[in-house]
Protein backbone atom coordinates (compact mmCIF):
# COMPACT_ATOMS: atom_id res chain seq x y z
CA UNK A 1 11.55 24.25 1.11
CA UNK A 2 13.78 26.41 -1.66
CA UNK A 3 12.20 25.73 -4.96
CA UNK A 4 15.36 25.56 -6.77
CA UNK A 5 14.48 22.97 -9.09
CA UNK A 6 12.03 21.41 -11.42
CA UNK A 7 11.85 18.47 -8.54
CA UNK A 8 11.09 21.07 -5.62
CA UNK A 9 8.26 23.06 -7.57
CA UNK A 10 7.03 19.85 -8.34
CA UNK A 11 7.20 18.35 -4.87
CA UNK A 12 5.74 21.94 -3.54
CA UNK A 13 2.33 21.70 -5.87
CA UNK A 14 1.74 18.36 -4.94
CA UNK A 15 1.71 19.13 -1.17
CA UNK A 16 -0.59 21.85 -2.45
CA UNK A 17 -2.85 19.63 -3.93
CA UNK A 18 -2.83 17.15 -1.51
CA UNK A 19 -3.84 19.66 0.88
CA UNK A 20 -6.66 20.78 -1.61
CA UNK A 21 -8.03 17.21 -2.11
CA UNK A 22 -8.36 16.34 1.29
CA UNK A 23 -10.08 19.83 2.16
CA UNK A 24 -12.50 19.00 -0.87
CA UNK A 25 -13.40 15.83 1.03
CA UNK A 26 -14.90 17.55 3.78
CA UNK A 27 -15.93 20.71 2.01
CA UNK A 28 -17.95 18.52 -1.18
CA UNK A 29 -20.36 17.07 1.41
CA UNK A 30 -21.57 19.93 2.92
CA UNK A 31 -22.23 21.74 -0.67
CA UNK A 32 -24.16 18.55 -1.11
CA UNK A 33 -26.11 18.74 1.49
CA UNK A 34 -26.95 22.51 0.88
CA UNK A 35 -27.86 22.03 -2.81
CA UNK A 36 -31.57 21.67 -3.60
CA UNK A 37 -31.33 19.86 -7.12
CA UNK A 38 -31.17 15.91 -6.55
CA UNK A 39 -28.95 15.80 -9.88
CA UNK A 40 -26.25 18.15 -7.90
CA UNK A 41 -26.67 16.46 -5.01
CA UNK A 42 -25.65 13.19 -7.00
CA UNK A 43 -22.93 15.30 -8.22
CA UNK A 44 -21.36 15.99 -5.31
CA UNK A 45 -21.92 13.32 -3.48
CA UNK A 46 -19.96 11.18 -6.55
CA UNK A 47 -17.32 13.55 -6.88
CA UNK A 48 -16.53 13.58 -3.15
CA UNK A 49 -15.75 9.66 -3.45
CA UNK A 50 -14.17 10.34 -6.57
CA UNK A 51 -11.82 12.58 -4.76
CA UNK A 52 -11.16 10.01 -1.85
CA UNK A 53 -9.33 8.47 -4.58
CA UNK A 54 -7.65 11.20 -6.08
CA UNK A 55 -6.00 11.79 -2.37
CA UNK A 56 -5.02 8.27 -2.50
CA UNK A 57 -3.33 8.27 -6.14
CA UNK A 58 -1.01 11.84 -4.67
CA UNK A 59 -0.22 9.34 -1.77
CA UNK A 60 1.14 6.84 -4.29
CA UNK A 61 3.33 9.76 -6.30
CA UNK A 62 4.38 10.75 -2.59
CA UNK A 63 5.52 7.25 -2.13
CA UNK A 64 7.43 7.34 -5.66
CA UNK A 65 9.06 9.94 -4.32
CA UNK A 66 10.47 8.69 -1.56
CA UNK A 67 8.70 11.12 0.45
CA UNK A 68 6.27 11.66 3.34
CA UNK A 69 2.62 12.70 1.94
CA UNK A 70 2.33 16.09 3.64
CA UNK A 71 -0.06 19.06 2.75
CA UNK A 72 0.88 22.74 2.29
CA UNK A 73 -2.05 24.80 2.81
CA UNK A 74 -3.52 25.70 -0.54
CA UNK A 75 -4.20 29.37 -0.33
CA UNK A 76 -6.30 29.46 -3.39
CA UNK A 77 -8.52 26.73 -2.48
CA UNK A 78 -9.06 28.29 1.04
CA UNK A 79 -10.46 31.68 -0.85
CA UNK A 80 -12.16 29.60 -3.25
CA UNK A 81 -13.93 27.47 -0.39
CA UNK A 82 -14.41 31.10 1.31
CA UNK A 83 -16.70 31.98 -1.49
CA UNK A 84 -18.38 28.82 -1.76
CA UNK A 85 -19.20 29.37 2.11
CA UNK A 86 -20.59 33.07 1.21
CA UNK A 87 -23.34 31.41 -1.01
CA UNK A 88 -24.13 28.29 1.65
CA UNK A 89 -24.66 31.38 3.78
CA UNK A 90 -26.49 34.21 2.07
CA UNK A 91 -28.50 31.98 -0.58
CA UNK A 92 -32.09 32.72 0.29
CA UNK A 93 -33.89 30.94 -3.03
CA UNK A 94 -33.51 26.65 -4.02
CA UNK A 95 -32.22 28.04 -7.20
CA UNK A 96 -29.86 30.84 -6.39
CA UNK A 97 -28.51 28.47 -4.24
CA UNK A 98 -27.83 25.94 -6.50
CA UNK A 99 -26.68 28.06 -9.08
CA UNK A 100 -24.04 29.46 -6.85
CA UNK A 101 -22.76 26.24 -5.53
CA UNK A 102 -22.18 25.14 -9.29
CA UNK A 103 -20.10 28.31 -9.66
CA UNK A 104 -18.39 27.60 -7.02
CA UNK A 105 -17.41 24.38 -7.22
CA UNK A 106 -16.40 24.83 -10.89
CA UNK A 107 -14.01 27.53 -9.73
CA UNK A 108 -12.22 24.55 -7.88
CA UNK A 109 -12.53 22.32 -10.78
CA UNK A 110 -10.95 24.77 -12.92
CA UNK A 111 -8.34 25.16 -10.64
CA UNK A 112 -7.73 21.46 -10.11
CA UNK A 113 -7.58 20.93 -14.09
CA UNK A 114 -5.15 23.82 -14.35
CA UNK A 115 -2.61 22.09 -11.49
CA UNK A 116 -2.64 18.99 -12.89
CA UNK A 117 -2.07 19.93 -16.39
CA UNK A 118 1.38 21.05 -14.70
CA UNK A 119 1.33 18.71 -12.37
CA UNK A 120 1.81 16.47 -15.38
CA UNK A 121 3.94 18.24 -17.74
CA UNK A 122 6.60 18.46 -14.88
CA UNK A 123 6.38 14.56 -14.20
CA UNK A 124 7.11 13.95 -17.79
CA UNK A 125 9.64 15.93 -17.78
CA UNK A 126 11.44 14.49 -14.49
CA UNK A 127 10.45 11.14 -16.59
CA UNK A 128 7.97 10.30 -13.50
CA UNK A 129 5.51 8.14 -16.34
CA UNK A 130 3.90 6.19 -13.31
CA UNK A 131 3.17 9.46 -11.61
CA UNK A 132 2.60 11.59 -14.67
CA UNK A 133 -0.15 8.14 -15.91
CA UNK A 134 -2.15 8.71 -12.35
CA UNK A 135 -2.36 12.12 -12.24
CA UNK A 136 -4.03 11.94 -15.63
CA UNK A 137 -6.58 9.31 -13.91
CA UNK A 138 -7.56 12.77 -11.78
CA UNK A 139 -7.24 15.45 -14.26
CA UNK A 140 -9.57 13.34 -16.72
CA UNK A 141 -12.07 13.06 -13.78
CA UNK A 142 -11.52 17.04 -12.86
CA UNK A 143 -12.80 17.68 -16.51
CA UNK A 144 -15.46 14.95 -16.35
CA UNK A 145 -16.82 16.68 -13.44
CA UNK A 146 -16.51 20.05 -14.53
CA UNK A 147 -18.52 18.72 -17.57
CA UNK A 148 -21.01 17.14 -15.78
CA UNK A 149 -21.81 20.51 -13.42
CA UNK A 150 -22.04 22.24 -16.83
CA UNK A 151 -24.69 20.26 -17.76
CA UNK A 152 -26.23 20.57 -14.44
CA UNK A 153 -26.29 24.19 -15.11
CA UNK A 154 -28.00 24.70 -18.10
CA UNK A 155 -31.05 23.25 -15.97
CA UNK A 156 -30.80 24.91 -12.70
CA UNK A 157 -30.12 28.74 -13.69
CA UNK A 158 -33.24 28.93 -14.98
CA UNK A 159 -34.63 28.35 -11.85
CA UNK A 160 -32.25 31.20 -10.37
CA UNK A 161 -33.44 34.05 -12.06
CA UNK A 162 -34.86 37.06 -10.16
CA UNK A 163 -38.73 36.95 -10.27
CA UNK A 164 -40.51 39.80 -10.86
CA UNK A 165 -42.55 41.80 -8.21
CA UNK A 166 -45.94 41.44 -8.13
């Protein structure tokens, strides 16, 4: 597809994301069941539904457009999920482990708030206000997540530092 518009770049970073969120509903699980802390696990396991939905609300904007909900692959999300894997893999401690899912996953959140925020400012401008209002509904529970593994954070690195030799 040319991106030779405000409408095709818009249409092209939706696919994106749609790709994205439906990756993140198989990828959240498995970080959940790899993390350690019960509060992550919680965490994960919440946001994972809460991205079910956010898969369904780009299926309604999809359906606004006139247009067939179809994916892209998201090349950032596959490197970020790539690096997420590296930790599942080579975490040898509860809290390393933990620590390095929570940087992982807040890579993605990052990412997600950042492609909404456009997301949205494009929809506004192309005077999509039904599309623009639920794409808000995900970007507001992107940062509420991202919030929520910051907290998580403050208790868990503790837990990841090095110990000392004996």
């Amino acid at each position: 597809m040319a991106m030779d518009s405000l409408e095709a770049l818009f249409e092209d970073t939706l696919r994106d994301m749609y790709y994205a969120e439906k990756k993140l509903t198989r990828i959240l699980p498995k970080m959940a069941k790899k993390a350690t802390a019960q509060e992550l696990v919680d965490a994960f396991t919440s946001h994972a539904e809460e991205t079910a939905g956010q898969v369904e609300r780009i299926e309604k904007v999809f359906e606004m457009l006139d247009k067939a909900a179809r994916g892209k692959k998201c090349e950032a999300l596959e490197g970020l999920s790539a690096e997420g894997d590296h930790v599942m893999e080579e975490a040898e401690e509860d809290g390393v482990m933990d620590a390095g899912l929570i940087a992982s996953a807040q890579a993605v959140e990052h990412y997600e708030i950042a492609r909404y925020g456009a997301l949205i400012a494009w929809a506004k401008q192309l005077e999509l206000t039904d599309a623009a209002d639920l794409l808000v509904e995900s970007l507001e529970q992107e940062k509420a997540a991202d919030e929520k593994l910051n907290g998580i954070a403050e208790k868990v690195n503790p837990m990841a530092e090095r110990k000392e030799a004996a």
